[in-house]
N, C-alpha and C. Protein backbone atom coordinates (compact mmCIF):
# COMPACT_ATOMS: atom_id res chain seq x y z
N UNK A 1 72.81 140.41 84.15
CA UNK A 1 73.90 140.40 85.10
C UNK A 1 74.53 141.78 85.25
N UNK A 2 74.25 142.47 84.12
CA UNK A 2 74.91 144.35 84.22
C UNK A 2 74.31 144.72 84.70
N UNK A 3 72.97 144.49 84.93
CA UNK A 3 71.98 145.71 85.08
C UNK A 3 71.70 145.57 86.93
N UNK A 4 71.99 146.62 87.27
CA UNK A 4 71.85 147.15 88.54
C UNK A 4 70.62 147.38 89.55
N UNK A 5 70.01 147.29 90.69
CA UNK A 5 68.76 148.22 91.18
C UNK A 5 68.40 146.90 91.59
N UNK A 6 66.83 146.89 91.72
CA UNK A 6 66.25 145.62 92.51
C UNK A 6 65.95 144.43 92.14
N UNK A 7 66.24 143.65 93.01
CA UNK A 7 65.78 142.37 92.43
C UNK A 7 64.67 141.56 93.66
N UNK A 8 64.12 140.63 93.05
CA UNK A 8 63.42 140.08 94.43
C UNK A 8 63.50 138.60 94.15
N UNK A 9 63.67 138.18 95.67
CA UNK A 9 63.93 136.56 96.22
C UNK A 9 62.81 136.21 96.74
N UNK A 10 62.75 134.51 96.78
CA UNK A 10 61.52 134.03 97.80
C UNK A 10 62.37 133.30 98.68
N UNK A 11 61.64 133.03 99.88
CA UNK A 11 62.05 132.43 101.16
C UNK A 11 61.00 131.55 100.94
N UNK A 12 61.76 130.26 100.17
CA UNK A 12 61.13 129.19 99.93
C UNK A 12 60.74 129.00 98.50
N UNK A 13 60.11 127.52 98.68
CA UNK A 13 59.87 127.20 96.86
C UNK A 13 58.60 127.17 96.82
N UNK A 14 57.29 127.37 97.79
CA UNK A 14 55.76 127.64 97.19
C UNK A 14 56.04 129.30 97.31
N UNK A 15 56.65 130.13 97.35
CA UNK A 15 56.56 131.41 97.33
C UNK A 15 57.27 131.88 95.96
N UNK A 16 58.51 130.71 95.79
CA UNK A 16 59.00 130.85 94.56
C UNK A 16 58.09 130.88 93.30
N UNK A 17 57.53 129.55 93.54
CA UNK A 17 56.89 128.68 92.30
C UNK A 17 55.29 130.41 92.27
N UNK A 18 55.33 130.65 93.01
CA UNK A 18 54.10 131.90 92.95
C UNK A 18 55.19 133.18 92.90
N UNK A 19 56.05 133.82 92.81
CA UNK A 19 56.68 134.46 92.16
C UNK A 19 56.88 134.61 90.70
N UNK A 20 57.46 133.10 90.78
CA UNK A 20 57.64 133.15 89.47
C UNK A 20 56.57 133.11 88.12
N UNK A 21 55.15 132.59 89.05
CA UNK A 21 54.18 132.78 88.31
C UNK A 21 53.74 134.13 88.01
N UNK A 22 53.49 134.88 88.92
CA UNK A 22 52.71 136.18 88.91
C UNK A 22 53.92 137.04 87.61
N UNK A 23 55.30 136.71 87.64
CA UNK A 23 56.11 137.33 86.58
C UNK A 23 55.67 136.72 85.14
N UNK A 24 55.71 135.41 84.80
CA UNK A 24 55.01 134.77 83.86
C UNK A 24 53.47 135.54 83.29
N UNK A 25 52.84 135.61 84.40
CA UNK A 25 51.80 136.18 83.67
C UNK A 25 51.43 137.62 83.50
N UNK A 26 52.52 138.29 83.82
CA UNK A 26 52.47 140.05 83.55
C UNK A 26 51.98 140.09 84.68
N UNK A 27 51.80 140.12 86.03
CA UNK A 27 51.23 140.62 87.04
C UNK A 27 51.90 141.41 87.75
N UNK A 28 53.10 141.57 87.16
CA UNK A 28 54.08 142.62 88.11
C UNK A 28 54.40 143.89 87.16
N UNK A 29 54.45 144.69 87.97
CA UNK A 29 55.15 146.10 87.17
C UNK A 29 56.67 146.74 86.80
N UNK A 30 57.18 146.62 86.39
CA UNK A 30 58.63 146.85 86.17
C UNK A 30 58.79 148.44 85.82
N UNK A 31 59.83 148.64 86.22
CA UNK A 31 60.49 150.19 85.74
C UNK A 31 62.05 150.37 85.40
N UNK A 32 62.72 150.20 84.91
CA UNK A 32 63.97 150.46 84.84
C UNK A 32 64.42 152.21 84.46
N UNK A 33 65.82 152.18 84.60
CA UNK A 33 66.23 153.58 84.24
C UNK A 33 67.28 153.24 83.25
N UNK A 34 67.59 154.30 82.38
CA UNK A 34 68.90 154.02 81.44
C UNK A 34 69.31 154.95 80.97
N UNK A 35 70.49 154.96 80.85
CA UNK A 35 70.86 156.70 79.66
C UNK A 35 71.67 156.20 78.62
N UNK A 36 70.81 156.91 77.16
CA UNK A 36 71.32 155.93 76.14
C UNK A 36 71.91 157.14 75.20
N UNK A 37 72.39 156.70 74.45
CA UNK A 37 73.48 157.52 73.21
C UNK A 37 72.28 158.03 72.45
N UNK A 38 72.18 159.76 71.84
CA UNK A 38 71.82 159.94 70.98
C UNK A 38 70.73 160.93 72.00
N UNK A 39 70.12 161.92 71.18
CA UNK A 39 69.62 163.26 72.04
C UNK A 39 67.82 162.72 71.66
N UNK A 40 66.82 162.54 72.80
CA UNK A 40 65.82 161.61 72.32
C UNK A 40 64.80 162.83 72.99
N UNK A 41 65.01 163.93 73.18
CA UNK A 41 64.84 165.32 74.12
C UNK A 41 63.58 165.86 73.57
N UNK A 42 63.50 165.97 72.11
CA UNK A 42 62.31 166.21 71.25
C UNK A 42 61.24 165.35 71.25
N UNK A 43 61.40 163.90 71.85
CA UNK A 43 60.21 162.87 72.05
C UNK A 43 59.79 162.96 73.44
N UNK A 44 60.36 163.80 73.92
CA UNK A 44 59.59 164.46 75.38
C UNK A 44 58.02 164.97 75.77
N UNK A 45 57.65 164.23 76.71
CA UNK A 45 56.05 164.41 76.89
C UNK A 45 55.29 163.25 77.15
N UNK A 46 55.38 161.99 76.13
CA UNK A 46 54.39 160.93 76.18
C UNK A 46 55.19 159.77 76.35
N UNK A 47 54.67 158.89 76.31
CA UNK A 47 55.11 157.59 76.31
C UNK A 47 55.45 157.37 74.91
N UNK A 48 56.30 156.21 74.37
CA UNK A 48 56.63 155.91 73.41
C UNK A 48 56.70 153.87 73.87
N UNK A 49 56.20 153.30 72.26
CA UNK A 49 56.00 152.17 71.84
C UNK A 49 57.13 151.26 71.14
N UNK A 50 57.99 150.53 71.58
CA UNK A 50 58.98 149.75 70.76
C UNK A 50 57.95 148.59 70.86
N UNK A 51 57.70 147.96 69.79
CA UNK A 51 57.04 146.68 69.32
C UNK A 51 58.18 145.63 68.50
N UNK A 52 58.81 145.06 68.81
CA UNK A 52 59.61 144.52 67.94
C UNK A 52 59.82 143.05 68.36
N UNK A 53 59.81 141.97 67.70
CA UNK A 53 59.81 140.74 67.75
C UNK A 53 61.50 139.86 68.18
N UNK A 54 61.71 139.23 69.24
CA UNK A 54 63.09 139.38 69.07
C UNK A 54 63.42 137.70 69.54
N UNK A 55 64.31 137.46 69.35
CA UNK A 55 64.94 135.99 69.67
C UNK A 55 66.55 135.54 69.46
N UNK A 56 66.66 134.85 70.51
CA UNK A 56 67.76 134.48 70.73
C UNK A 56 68.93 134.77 69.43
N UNK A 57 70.22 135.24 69.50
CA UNK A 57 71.33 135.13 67.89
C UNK A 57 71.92 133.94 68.52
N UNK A 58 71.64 132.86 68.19
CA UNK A 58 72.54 131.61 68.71
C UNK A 58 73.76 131.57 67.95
N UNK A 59 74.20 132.08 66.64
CA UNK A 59 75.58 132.00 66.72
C UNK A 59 76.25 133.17 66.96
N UNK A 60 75.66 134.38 68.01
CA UNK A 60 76.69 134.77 68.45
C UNK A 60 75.86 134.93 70.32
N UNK A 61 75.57 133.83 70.92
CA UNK A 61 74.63 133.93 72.42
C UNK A 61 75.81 134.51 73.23
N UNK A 62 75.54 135.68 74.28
CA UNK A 62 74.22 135.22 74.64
C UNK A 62 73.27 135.98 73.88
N UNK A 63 73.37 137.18 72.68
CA UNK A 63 73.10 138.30 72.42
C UNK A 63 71.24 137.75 72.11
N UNK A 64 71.20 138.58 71.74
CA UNK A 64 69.76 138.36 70.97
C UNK A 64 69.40 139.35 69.72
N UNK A 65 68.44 139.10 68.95
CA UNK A 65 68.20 140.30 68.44
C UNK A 65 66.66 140.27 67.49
N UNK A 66 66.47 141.24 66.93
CA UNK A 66 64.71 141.56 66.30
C UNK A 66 65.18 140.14 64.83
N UNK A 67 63.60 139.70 64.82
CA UNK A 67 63.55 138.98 63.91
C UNK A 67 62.28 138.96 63.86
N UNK A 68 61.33 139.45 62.45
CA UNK A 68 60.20 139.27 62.08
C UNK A 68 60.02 138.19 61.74
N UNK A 69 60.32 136.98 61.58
CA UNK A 69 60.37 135.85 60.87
C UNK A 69 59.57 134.61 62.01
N UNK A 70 60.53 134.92 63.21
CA UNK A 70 60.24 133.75 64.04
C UNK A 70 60.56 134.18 65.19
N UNK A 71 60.72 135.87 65.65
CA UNK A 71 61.22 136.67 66.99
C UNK A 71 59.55 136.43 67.80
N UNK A 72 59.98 136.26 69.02
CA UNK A 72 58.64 136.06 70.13
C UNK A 72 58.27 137.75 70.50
N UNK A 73 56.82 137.67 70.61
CA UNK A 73 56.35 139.28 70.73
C UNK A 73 56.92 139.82 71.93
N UNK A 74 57.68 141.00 72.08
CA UNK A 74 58.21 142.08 72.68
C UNK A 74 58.16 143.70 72.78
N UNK A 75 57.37 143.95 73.42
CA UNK A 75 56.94 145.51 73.68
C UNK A 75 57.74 146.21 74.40
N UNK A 76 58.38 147.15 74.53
CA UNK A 76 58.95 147.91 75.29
C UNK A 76 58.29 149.93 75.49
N UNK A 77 58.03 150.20 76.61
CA UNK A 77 57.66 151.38 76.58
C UNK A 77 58.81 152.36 77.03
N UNK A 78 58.56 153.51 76.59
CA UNK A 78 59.83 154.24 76.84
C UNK A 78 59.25 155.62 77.14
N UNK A 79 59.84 156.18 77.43
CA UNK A 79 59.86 158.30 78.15
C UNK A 79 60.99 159.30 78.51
N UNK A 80 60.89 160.10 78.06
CA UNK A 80 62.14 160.91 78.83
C UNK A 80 61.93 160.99 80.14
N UNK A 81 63.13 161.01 80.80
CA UNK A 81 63.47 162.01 82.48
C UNK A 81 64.13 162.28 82.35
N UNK A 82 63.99 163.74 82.40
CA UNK A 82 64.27 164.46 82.32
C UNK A 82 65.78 164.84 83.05
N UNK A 83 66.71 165.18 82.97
CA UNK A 83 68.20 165.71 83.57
C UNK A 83 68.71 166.27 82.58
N UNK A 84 69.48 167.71 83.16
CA UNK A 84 70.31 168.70 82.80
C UNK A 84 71.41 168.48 83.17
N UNK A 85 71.72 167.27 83.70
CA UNK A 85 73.27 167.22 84.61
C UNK A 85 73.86 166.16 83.16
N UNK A 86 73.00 165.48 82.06
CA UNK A 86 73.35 164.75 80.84
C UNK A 86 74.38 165.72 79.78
N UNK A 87 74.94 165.58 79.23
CA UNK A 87 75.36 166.12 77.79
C UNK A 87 74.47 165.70 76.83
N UNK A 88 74.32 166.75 75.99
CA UNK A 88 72.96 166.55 75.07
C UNK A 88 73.18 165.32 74.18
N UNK A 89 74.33 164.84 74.00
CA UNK A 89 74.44 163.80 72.72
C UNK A 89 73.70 162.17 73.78
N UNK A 90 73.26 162.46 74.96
CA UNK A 90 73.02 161.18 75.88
C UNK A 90 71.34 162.06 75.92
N UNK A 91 70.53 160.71 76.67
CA UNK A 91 69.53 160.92 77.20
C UNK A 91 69.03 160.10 77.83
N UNK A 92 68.56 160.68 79.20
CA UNK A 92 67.87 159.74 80.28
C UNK A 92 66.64 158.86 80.11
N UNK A 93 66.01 157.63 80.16
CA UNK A 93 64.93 157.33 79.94
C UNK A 93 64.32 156.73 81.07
N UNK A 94 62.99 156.21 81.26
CA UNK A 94 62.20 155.76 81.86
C UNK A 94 61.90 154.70 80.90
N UNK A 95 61.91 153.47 81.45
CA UNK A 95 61.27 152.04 80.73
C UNK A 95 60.48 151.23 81.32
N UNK A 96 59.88 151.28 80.68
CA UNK A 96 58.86 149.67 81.24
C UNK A 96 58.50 148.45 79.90
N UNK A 97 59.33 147.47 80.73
CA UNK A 97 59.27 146.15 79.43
C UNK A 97 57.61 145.39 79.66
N UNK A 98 56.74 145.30 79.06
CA UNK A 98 55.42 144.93 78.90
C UNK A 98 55.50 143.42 78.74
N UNK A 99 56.94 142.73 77.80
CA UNK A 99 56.93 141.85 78.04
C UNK A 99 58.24 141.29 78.29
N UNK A 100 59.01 140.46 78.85
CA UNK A 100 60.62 139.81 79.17
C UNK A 100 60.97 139.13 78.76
N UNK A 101 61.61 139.62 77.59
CA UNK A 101 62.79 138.60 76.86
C UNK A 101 64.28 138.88 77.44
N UNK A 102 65.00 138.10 77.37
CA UNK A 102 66.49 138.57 77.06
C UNK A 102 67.18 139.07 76.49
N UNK A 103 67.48 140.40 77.47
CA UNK A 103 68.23 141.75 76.99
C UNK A 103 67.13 142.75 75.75
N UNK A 104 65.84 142.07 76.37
CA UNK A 104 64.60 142.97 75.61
C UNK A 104 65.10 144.54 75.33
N UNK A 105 65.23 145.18 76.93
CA UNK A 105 65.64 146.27 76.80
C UNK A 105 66.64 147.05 75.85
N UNK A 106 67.65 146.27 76.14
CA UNK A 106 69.35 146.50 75.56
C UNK A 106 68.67 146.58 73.86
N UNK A 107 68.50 145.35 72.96
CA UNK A 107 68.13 145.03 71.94
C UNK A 107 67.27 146.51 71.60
N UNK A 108 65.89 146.68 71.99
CA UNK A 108 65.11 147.46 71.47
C UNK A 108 65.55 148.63 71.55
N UNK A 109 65.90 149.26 72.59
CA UNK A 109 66.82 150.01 72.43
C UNK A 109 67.95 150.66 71.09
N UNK A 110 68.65 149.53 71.27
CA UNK A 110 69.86 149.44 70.16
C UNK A 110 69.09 149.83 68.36
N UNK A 111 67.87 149.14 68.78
CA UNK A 111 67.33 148.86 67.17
C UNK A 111 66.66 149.71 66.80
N UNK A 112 66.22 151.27 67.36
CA UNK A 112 65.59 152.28 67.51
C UNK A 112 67.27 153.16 67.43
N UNK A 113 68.42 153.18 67.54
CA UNK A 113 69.22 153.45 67.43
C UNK A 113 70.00 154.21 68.37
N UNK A 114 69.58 153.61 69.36
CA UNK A 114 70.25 154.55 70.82
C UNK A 114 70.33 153.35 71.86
N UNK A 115 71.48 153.05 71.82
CA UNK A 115 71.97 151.69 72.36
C UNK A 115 72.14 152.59 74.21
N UNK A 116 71.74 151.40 74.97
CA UNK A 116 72.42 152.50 76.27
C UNK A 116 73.99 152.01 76.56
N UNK A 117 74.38 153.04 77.08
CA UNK A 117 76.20 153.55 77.22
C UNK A 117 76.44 152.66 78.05
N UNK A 118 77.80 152.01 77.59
CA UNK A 118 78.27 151.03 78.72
C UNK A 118 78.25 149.56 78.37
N UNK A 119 77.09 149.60 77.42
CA UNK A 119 77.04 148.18 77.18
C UNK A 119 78.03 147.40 77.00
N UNK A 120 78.27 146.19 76.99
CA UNK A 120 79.48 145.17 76.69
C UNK A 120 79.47 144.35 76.00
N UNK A 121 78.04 144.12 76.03
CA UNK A 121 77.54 143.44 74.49
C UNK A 121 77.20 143.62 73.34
N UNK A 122 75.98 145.15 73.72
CA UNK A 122 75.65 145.47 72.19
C UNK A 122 76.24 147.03 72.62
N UNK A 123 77.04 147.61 72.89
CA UNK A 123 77.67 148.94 72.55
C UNK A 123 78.86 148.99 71.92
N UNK A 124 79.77 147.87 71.53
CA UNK A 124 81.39 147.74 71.31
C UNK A 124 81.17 147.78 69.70
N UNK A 125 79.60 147.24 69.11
CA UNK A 125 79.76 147.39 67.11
C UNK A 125 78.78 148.35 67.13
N UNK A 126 78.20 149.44 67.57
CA UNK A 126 77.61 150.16 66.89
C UNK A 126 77.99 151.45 66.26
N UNK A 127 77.85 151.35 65.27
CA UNK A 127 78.16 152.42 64.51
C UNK A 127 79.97 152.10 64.56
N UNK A 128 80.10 150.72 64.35
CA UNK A 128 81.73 150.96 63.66
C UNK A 128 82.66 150.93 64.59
N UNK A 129 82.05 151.10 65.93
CA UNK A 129 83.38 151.59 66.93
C UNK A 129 82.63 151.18 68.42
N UNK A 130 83.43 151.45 69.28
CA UNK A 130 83.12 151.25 70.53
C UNK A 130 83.03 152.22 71.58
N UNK A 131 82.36 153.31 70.87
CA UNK A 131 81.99 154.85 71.68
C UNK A 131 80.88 154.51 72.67
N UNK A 132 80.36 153.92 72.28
CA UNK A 132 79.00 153.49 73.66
C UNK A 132 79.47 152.96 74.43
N UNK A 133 79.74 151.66 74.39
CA UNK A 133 80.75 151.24 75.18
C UNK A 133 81.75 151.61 75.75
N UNK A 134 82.14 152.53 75.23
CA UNK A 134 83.22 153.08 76.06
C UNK A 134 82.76 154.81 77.06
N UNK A 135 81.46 155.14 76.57
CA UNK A 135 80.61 156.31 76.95
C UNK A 135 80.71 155.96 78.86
N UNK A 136 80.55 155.02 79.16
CA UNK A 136 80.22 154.89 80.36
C UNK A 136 81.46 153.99 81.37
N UNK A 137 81.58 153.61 82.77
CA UNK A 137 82.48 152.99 83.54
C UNK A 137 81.34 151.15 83.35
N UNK A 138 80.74 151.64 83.09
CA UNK A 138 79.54 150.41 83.40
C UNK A 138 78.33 150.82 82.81
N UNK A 139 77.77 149.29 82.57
CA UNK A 139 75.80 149.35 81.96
C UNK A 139 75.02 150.63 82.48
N UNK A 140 74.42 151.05 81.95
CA UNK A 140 73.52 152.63 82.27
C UNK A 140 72.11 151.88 82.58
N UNK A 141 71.95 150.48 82.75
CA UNK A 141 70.74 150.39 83.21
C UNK A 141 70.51 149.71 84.62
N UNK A 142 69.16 150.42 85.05
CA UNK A 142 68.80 150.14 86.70
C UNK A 142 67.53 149.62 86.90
N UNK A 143 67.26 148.91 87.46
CA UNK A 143 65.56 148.43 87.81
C UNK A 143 65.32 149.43 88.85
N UNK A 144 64.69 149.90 88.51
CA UNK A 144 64.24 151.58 89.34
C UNK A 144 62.97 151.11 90.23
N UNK A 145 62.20 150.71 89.58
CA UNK A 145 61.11 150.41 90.39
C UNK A 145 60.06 148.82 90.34
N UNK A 146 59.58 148.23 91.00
CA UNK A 146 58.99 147.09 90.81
C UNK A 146 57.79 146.79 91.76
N UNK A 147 56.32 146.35 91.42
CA UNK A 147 55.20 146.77 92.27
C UNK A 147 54.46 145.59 91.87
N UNK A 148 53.74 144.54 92.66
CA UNK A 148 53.13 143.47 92.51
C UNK A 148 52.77 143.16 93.71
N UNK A 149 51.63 142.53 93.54
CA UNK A 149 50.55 141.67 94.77
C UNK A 149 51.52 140.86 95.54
N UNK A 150 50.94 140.58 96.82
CA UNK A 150 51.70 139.57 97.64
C UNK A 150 51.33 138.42 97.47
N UNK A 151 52.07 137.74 96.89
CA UNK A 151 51.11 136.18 96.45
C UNK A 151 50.50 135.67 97.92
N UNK A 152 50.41 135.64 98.83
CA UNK A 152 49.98 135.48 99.71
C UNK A 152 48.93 136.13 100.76
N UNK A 153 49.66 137.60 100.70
CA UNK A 153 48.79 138.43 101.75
C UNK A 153 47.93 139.49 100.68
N UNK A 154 47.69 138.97 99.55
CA UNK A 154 47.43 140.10 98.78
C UNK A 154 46.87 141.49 98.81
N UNK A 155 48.07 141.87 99.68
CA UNK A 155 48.46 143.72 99.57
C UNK A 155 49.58 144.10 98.33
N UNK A 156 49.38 144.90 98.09
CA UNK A 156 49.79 145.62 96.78
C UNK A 156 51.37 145.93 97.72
N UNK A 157 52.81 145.62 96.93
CA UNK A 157 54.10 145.91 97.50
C UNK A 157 54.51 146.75 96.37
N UNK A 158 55.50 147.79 96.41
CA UNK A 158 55.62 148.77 95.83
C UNK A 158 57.34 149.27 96.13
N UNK A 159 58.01 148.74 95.50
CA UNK A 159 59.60 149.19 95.82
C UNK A 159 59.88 150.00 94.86
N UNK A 160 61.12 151.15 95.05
CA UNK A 160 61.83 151.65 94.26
C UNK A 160 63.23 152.26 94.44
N UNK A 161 63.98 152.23 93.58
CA UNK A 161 65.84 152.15 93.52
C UNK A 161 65.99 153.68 92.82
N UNK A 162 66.54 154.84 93.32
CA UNK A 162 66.96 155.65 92.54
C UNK A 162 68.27 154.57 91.69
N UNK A 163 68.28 155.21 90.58
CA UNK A 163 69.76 155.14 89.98
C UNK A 163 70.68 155.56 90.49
N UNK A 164 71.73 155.29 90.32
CA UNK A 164 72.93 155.60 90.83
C UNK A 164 73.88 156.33 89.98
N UNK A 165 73.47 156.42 89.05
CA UNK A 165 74.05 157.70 87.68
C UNK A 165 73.35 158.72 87.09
């Protein structure tokens, strides 16, 4: 509900019910943007791997969080982009979630130790205080880009959202 940039609707429920499939089975591409606490400037160049298992915290929902025990598999890829217009203690990223859990991003993120700024959920306890949370006016994350078949006309569709921060 924080997170900003594109989303996509169907006009109708056999376009739905095939939406919602092609997301189910990884057939779509996701991109988000985020700028998270902590200088990540030196991992500049490649892609980077969050693997972490995560599931619902039912006594404190809606949150979620990593659990090796009984967390459902969750990949998250990550990259710098680069901006000079940041203060070094922040850094811009490029994401792509491989797989969609709830608040995948936010979580893996957080648990690698660079929560993104703004949060309202997981930025107000980290590290003791509510500097992340309070780093930003609002969530630092955007669905930047999103690219999947036409369940129908199958041509390749290809959208993308600059950020707005």
């Amino acid at each position: 509900m924080d997170t900003s940039g594109l989303i996509i609707m169907a006009r109708g429920l056999p376009m739905q019910r095939a939406l919602s499939q092609a997301f189910a089975q990884r057939q779509t591409h996701k991109t988000y943007t985020a700028v998270v606490w902590g200088d990540l400037r030196a991992c500049a160049g490649s892609w980077h791997t969050i693997d972490l298992p995560l599931i619902v915290d039912w006594p404190n929902r809606p949150k979620s969080k990593v659990c090796h025990d009984s967390g459902k598999p969750s990949i998250t890829q990550w990259r710098i982009a680069e901006d000079d217009q940041l203060p070094r203690e922040f850094t811009r990223l490029s994401l792509m979630p491989l797989t969609g859990r709830s608040h995948q991003l936010r979580v893996h993120l957080l648990s690698i130790g660079h929560p993104i700024l703004g949060d309202p959920l997981y930025g107000r306890d980290f590290g003791g205080s509510d500097a992340v949370f309070r780093a930003a006016p609002r969530l630092l994350l955007h669905a930047s880009g999103l690219r999947l078949v036409h369940p129908t006309q199958g041509v390749t569709l290809d959208w993308t959202s600059p950020a707005p921060f």
